[in-house]
C-alpha atoms as a PDB file:
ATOM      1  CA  UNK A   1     128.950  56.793  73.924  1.00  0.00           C
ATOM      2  CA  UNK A   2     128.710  52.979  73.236  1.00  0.00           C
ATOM      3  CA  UNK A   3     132.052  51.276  73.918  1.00  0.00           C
ATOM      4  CA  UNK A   4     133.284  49.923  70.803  1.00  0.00           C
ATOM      5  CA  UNK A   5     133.271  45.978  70.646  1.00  0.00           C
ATOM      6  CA  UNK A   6     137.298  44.371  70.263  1.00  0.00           C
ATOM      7  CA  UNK A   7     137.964  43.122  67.306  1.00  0.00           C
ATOM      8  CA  UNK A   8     140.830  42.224  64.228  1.00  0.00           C
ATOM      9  CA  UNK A   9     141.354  43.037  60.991  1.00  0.00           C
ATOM     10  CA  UNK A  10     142.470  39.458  59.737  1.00  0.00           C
ATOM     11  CA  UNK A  11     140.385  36.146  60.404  1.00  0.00           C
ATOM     12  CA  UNK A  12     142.278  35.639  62.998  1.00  0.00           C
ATOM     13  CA  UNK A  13     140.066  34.948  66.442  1.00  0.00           C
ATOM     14  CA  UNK A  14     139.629  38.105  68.824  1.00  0.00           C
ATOM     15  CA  UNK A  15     142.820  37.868  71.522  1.00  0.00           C
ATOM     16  CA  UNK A  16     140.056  39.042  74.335  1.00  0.00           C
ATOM     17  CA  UNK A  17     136.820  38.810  74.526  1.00  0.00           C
ATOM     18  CA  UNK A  18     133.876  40.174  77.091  1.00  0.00           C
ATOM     19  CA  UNK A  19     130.341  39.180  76.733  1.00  0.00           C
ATOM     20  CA  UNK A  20     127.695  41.311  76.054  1.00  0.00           C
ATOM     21  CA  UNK A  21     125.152  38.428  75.418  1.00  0.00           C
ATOM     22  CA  UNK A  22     124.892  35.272  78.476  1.00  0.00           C
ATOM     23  CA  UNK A  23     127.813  33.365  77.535  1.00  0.00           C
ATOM     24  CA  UNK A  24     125.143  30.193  77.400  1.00  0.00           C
ATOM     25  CA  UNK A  25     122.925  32.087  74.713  1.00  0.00           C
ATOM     26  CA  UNK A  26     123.063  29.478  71.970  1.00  0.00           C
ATOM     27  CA  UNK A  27     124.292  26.615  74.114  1.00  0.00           C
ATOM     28  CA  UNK A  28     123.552  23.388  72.335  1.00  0.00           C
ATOM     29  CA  UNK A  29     122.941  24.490  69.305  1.00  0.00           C
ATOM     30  CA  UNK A  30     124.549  23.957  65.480  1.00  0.00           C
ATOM     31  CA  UNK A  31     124.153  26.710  63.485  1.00  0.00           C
ATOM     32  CA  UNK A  32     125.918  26.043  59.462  1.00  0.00           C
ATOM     33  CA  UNK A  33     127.261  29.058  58.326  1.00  0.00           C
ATOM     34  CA  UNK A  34     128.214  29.383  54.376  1.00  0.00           C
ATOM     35  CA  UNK A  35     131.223  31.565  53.514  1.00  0.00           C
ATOM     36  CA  UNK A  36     132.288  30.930  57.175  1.00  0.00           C
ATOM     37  CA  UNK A  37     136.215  30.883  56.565  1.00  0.00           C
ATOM     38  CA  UNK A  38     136.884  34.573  56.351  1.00  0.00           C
ATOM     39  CA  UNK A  39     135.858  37.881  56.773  1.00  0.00           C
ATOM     40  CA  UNK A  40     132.093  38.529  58.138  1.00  0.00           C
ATOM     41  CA  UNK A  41     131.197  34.962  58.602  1.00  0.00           C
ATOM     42  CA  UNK A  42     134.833  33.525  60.295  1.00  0.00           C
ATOM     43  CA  UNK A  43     133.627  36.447  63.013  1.00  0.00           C
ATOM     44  CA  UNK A  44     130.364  35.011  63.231  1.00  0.00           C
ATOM     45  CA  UNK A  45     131.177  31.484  63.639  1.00  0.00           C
ATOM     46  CA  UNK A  46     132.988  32.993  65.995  1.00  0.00           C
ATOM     47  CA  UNK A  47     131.246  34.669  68.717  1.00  0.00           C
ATOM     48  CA  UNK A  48     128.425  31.884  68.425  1.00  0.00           C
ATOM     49  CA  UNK A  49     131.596  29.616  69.361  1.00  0.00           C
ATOM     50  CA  UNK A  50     131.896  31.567  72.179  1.00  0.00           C
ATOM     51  CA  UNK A  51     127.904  31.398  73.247  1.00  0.00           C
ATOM     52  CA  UNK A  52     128.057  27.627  73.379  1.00  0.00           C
ATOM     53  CA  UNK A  53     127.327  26.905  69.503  1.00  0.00           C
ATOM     54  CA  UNK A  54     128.857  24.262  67.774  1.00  0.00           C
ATOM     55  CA  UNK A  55     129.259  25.449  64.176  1.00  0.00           C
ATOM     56  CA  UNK A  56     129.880  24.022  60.612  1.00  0.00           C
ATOM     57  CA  UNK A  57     131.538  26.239  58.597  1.00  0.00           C
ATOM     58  CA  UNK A  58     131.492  25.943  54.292  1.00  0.00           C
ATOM     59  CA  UNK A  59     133.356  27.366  51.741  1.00  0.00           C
ATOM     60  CA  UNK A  60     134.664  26.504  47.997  1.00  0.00           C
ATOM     61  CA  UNK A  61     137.983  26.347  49.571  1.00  0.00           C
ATOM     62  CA  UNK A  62     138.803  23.346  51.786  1.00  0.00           C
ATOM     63  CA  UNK A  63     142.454  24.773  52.982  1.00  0.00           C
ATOM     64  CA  UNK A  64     140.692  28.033  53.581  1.00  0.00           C
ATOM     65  CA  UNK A  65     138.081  26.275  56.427  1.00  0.00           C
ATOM     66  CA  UNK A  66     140.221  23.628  57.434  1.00  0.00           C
ATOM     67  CA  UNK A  67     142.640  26.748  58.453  1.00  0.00           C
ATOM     68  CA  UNK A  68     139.582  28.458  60.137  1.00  0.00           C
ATOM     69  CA  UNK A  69     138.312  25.479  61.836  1.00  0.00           C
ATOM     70  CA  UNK A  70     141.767  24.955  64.092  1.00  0.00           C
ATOM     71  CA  UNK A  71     141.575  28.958  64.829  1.00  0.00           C
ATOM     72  CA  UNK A  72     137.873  28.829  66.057  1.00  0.00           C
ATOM     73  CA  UNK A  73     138.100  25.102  68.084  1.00  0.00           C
ATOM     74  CA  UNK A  74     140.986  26.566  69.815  1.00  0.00           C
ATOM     75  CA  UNK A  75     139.907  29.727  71.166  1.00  0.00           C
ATOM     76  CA  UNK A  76     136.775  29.113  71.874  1.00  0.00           C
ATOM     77  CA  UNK A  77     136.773  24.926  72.975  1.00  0.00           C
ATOM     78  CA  UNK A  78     133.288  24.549  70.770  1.00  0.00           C
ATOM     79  CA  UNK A  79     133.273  22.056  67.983  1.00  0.00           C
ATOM     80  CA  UNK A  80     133.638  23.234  64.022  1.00  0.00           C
ATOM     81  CA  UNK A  81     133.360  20.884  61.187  1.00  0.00           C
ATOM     82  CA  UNK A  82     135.167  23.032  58.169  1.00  0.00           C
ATOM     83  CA  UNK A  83     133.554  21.540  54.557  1.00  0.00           C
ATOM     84  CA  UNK A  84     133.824  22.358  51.281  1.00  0.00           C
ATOM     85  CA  UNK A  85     131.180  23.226  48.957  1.00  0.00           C
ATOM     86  CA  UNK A  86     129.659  25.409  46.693  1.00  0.00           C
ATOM     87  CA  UNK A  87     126.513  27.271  47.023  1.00  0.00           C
ATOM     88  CA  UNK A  88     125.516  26.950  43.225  1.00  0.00           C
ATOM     89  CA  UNK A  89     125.466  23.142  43.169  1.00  0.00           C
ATOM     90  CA  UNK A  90     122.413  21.143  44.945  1.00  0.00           C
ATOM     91  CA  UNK A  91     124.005  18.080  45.283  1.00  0.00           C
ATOM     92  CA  UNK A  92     127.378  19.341  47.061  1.00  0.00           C
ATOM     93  CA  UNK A  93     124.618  21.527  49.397  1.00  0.00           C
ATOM     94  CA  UNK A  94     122.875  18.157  49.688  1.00  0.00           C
ATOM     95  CA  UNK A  95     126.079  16.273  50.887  1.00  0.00           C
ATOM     96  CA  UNK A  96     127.545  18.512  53.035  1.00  0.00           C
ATOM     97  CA  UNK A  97     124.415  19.045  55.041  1.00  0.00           C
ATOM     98  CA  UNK A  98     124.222  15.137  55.282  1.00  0.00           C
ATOM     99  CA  UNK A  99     127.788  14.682  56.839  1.00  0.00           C
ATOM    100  CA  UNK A 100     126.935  18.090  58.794  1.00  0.00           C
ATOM    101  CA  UNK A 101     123.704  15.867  60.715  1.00  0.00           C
ATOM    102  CA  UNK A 102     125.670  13.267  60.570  1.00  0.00           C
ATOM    103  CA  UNK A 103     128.234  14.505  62.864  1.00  0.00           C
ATOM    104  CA  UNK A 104     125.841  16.834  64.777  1.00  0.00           C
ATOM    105  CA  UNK A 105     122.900  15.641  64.376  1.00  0.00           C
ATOM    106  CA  UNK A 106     120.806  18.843  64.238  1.00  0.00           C
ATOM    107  CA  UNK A 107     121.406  21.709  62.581  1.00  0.00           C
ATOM    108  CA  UNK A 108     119.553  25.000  64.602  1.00  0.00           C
ATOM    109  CA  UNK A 109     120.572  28.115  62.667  1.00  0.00           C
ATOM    110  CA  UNK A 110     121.740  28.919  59.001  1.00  0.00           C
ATOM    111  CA  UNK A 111     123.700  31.936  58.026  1.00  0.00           C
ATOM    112  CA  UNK A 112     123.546  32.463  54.735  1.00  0.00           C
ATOM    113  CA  UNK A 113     127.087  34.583  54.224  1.00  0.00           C
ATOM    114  CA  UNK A 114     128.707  33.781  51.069  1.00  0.00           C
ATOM    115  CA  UNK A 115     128.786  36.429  48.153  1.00  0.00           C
ATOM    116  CA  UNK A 116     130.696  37.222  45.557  1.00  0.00           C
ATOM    117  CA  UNK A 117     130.866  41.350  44.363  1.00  0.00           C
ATOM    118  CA  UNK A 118     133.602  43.894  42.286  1.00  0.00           C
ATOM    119  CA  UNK A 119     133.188  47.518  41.195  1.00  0.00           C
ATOM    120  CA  UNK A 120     131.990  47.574  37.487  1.00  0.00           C
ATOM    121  CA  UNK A 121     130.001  50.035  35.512  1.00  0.00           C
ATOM    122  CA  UNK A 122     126.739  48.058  34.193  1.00  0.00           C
ATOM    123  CA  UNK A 123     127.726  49.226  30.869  1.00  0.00           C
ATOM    124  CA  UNK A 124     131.076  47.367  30.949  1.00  0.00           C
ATOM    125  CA  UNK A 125     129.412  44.420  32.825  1.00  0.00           C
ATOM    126  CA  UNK A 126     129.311  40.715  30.846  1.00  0.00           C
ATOM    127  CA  UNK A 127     126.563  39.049  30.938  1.00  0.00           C
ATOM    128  CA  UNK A 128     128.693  36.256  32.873  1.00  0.00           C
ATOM    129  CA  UNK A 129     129.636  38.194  35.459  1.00  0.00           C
ATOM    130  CA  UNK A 130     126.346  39.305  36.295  1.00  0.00           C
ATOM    131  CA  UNK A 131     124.811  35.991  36.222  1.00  0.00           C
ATOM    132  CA  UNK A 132     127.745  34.489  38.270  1.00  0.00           C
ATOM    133  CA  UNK A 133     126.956  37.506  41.013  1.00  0.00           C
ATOM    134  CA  UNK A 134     123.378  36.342  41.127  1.00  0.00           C
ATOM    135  CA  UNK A 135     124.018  32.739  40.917  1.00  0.00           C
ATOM    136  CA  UNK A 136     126.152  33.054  44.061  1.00  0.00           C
ATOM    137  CA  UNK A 137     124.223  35.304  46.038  1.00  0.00           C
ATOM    138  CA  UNK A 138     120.545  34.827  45.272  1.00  0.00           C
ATOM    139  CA  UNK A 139     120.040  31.189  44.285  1.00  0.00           C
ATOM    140  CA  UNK A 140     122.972  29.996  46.828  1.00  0.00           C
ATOM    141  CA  UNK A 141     120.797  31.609  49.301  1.00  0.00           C
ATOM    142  CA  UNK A 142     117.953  29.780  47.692  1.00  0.00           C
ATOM    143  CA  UNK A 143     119.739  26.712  47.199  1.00  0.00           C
ATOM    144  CA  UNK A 144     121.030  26.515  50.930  1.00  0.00           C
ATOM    145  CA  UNK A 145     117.580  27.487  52.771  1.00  0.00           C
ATOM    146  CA  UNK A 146     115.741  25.015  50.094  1.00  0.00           C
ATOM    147  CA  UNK A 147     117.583  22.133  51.354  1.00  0.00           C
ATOM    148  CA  UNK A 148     117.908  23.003  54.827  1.00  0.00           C
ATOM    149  CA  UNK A 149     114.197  23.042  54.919  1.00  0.00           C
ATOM    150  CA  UNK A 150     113.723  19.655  52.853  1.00  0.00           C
ATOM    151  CA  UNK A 151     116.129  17.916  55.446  1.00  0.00           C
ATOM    152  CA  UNK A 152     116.003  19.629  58.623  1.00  0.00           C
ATOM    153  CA  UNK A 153     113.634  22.777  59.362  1.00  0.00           C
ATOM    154  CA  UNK A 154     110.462  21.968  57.909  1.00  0.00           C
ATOM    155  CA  UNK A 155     109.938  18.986  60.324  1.00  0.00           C
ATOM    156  CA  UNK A 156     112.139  20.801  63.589  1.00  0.00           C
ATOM    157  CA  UNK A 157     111.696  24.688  62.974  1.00  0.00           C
ATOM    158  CA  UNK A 158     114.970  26.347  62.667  1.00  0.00           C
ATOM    159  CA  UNK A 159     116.390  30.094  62.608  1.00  0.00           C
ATOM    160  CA  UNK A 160     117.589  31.770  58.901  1.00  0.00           C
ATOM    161  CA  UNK A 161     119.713  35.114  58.628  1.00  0.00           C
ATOM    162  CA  UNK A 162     120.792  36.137  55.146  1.00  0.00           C
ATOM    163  CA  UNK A 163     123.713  38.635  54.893  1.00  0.00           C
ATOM    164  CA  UNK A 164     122.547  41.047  52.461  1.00  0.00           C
ATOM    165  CA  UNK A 165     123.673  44.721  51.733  1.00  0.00           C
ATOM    166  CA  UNK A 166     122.335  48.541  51.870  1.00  0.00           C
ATOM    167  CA  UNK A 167     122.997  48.829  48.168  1.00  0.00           C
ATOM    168  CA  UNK A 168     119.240  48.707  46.482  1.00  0.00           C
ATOM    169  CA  UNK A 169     118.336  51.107  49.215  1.00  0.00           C
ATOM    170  CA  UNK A 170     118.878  53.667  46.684  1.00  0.00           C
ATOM    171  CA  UNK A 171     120.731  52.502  43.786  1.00  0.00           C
ATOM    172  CA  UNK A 172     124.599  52.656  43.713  1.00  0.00           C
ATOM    173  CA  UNK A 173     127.158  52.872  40.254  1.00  0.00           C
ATOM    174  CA  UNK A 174     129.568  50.109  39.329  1.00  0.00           C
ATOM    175  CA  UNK A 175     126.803  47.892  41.894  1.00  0.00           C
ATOM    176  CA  UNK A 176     124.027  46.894  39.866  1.00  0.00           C
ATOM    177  CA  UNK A 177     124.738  43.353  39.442  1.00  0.00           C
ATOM    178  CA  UNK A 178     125.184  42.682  43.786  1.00  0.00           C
ATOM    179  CA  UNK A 179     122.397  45.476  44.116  1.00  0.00           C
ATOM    180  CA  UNK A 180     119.520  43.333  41.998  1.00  0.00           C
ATOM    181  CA  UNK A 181     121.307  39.988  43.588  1.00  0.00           C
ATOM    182  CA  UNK A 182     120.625  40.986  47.568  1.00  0.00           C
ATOM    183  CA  UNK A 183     117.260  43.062  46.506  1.00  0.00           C
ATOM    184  CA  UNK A 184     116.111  39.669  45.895  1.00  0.00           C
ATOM    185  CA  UNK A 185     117.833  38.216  49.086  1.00  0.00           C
ATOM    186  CA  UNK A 186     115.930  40.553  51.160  1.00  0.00           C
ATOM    187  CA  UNK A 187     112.638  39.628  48.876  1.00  0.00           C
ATOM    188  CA  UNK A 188     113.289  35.852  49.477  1.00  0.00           C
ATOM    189  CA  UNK A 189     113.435  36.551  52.879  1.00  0.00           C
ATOM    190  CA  UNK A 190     109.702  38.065  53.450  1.00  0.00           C
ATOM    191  CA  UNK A 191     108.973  35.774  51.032  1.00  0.00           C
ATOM    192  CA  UNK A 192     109.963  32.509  53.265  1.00  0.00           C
ATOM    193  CA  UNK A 193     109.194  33.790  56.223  1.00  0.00           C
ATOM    194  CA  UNK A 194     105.658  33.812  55.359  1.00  0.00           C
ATOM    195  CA  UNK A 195     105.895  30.715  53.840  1.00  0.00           C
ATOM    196  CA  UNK A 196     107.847  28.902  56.147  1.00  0.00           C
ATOM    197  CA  UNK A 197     106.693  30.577  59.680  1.00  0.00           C
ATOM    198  CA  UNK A 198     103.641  28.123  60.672  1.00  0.00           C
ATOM    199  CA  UNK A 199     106.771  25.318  60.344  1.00  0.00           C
ATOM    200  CA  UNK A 200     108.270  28.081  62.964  1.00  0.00           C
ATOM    201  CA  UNK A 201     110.912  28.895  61.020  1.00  0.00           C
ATOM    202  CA  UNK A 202     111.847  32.580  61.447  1.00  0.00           C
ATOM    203  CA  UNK A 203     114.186  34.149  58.383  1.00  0.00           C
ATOM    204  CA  UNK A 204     115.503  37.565  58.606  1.00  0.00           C
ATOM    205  CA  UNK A 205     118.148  39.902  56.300  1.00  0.00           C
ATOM    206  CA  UNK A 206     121.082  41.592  57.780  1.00  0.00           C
ATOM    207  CA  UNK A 207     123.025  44.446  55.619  1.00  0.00           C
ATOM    208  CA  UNK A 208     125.838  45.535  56.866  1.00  0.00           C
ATOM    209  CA  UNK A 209     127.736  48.886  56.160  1.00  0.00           C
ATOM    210  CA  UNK A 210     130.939  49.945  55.648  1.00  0.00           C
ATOM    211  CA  UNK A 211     132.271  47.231  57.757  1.00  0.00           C
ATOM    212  CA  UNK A 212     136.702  47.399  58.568  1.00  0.00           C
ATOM    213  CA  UNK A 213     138.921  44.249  57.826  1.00  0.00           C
ATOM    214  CA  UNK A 214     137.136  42.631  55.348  1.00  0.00           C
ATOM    215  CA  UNK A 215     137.274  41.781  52.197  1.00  0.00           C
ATOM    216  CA  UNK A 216     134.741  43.654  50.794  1.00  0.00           C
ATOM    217  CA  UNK A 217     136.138  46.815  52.119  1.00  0.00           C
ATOM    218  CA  UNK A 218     139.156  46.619  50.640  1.00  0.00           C
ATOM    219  CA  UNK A 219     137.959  45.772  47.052  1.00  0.00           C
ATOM    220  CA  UNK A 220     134.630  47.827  46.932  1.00  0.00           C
ATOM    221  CA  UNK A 221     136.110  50.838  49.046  1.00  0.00           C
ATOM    222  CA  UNK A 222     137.832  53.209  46.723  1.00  0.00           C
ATOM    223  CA  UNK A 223     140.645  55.238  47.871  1.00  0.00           C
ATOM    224  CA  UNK A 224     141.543  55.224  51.659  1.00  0.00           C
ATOM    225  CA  UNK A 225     141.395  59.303  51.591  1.00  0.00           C
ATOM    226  CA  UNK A 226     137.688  58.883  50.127  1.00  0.00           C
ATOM    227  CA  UNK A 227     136.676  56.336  52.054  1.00  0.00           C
ATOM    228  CA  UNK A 228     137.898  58.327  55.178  1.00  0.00           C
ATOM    229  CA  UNK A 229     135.985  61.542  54.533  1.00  0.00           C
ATOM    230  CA  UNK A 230     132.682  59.748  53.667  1.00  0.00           C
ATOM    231  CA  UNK A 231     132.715  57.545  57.259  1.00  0.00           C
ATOM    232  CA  UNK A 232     134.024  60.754  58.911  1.00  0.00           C
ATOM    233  CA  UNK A 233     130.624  62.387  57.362  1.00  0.00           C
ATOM    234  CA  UNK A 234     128.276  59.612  58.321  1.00  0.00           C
ATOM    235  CA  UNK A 235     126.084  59.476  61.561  1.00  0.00           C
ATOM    236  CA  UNK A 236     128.252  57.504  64.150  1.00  0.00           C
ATOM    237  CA  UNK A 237     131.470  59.066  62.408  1.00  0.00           C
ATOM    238  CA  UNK A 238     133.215  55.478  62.093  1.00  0.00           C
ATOM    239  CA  UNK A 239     133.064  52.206  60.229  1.00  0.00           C
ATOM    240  CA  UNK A 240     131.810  49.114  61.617  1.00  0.00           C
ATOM    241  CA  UNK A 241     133.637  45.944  62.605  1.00  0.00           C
ATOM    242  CA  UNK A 242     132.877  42.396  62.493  1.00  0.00           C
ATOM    243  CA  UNK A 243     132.365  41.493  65.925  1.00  0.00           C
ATOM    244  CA  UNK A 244     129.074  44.580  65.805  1.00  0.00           C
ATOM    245  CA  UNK A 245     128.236  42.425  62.673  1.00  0.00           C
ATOM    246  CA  UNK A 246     128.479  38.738  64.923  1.00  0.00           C
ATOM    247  CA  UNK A 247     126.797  40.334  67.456  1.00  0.00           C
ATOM    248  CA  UNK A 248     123.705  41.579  65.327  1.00  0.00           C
ATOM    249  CA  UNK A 249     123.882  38.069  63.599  1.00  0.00           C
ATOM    250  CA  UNK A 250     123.528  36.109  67.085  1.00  0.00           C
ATOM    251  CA  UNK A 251     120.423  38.907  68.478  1.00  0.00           C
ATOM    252  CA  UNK A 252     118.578  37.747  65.202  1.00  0.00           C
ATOM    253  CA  UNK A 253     119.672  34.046  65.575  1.00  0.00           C
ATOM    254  CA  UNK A 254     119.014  33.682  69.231  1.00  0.00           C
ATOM    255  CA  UNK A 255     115.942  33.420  71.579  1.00  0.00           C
ATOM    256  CA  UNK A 256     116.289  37.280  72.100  1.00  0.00           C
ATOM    257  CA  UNK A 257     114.369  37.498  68.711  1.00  0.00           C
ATOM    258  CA  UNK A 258     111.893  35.093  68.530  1.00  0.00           C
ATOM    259  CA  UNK A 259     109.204  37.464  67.708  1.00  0.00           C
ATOM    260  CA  UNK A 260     111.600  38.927  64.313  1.00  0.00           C
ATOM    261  CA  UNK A 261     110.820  37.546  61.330  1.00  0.00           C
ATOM    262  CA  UNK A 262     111.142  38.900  57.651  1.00  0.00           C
ATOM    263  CA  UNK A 263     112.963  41.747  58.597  1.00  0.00           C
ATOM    264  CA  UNK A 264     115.775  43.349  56.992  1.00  0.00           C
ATOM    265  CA  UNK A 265     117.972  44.735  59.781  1.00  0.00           C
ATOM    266  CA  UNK A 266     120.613  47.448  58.531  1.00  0.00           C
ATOM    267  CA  UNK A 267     123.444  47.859  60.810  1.00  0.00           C
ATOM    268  CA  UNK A 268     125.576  50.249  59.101  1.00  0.00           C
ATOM    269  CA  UNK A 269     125.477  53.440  61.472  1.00  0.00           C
ATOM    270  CA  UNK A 270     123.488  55.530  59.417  1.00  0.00           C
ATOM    271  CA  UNK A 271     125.774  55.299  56.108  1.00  0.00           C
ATOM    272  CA  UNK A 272     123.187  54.574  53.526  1.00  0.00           C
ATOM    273  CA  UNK A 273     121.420  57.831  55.082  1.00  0.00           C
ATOM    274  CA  UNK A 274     124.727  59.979  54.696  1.00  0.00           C
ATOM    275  CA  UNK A 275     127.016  58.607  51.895  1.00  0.00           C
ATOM    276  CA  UNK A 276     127.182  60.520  49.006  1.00  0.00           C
ATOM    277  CA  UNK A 277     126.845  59.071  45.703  1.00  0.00           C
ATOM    278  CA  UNK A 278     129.867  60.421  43.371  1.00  0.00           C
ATOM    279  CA  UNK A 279     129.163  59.074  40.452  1.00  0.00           C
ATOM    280  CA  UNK A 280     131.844  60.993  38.665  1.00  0.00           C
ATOM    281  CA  UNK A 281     134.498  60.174  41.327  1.00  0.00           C
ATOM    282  CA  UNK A 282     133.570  56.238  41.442  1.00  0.00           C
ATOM    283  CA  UNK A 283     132.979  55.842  37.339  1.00  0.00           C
ATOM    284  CA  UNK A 284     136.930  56.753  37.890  1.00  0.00           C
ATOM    285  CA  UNK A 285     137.658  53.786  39.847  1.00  0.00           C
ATOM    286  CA  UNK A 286     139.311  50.690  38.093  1.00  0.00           C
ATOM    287  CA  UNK A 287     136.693  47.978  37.389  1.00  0.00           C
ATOM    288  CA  UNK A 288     138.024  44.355  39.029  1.00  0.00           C
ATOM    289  CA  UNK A 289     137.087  41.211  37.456  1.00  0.00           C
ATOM    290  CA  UNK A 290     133.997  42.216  35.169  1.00  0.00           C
ATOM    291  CA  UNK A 291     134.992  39.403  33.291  1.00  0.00           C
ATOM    292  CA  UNK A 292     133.895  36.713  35.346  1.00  0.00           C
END
């Protein structure tokens, strides 16, 4: 049995870490990761950090980075430039990625990692909230990778993963507005990696599962007792964590793939195979912030 990676359930930086990877793997590169001051993308930043990447980590909330920038400099010595910005405006993507080569110079790898998501039945959903789950997802993914490529890639080649999600696999209730938004994530993705591969540019998808101490979990998982029997009747038997997640995130984003691209990569341990759909138990579940 595969010895489960360390990890925590706040964004706090892991306490102890061993390396699976050569500790050099990403030495002297910048990789900007959106999204990258909690949850999924803090752990990212992360365990580049520790594999000799200097990161720049973005988020609508300045205290929020600012916070995780301190935590990830001092655990890991590497460099992190926290900024703030949001994914559905052009010209805020536009400026930070100016101040980003401005301090760095380069900029290797983009992780597209910041969502938006809540349980809501599609009949209950406003049009609003949809479109704000798309806007954030989809065309920030679009919005990112367009200017990354306009300033950056298309002249140096660069590396593109977009966290996306298992949920269009099959079709989920109370999902259908972050199910159509990372369908098309994973569609953009084949989509510019085609385009964009002669400028050797590789883009890739990863969807995680059921992943613990996030966010995500705790607003889109249900009841613990639920939750508990449906891991407990999935493949590997557990949830993942978000150090499995980093360390997916840095095989697509290193030199170890440089043959991937336009893939989308599900590391969820099975789930999507296993977990049942109750409609009737989740149509019971209290709708959060349809009214976006």
């Amino acid at each position: 049995m595969d010895q489960l990676p360390p990890d925590v359930e706040e964004d706090d930086c892991l306490p102890d870490y061993r390396h699976l990877f050569c500790p050099d793997l990403l030495q002297g590169k910048v990789a900007f990761i959106t999204g990258g001051g909690s949850g999924i993308g803090f752990r990212i930043a992360e365990i580049f950090m520790r594999h000799g990447c200097r990161t720049v980590i973005v988020s609508r909330s300045l205290p929020r980075v600012l916070m995780a920038a301190k935590k990830l400099t001092a655990a890991t010595g590497q460099r992190c430039l926290p900024l703030s910005m949001d994914v559905r405006a052009p010209a805020a993507i536009m400026a930070a990625v100016d101040q980003a080569l401005k301090e760095f110079g380069k900029i290797d790898i983009l992780i597209n990692c910041a969502a938006g998501n809540f349980l809501c039945p599609a009949s209950a959903l406003s049009f609003n909230a949809f479109k704000t789950v798309v806007e954030i997802d989809t065309i920030g993914t679009f919005n990112v990778s367009r200017v990354l490529y306009e300033k950056f890639f298309q002249d140096h080649g660069g590396v593109i993963v977009n966290i996306t999600a298992t949920l269009s696999l099959r079709g989920q209730v109370l999902q259908v507005h972050a199910g159509c938004a990372k369908a098309a994530v994973d569609a953009m993705t084949r989509h510019l990696a085609v385009e964009w591969g002669p400028q050797n540019i590789r883009v890739n998808s990863l969807a995680p599962g059921p992943i613990s101490g996030t966010e995500g979990l705790r607003r889109l998982g249900g009841p613990q007792a639920r939750l508990s029997k449906m891991v407990l009747e999935s493949p590997l038997q557990r949830m993942g964590n978000k150090t499995e997640i980093a360390h997916s995130v840095l095989y697509l984003a290193s030199p170890l793939a440089s043959y991937v691209t336009g893939i989308v990569l599900v590391v969820d341990g099975g789930c999507w195979l296993t977990f049942p759909n109750d409609i009737k138990q989740l149509m019971n579940l209290e709708s959060t912030s349809a009214k976006l």
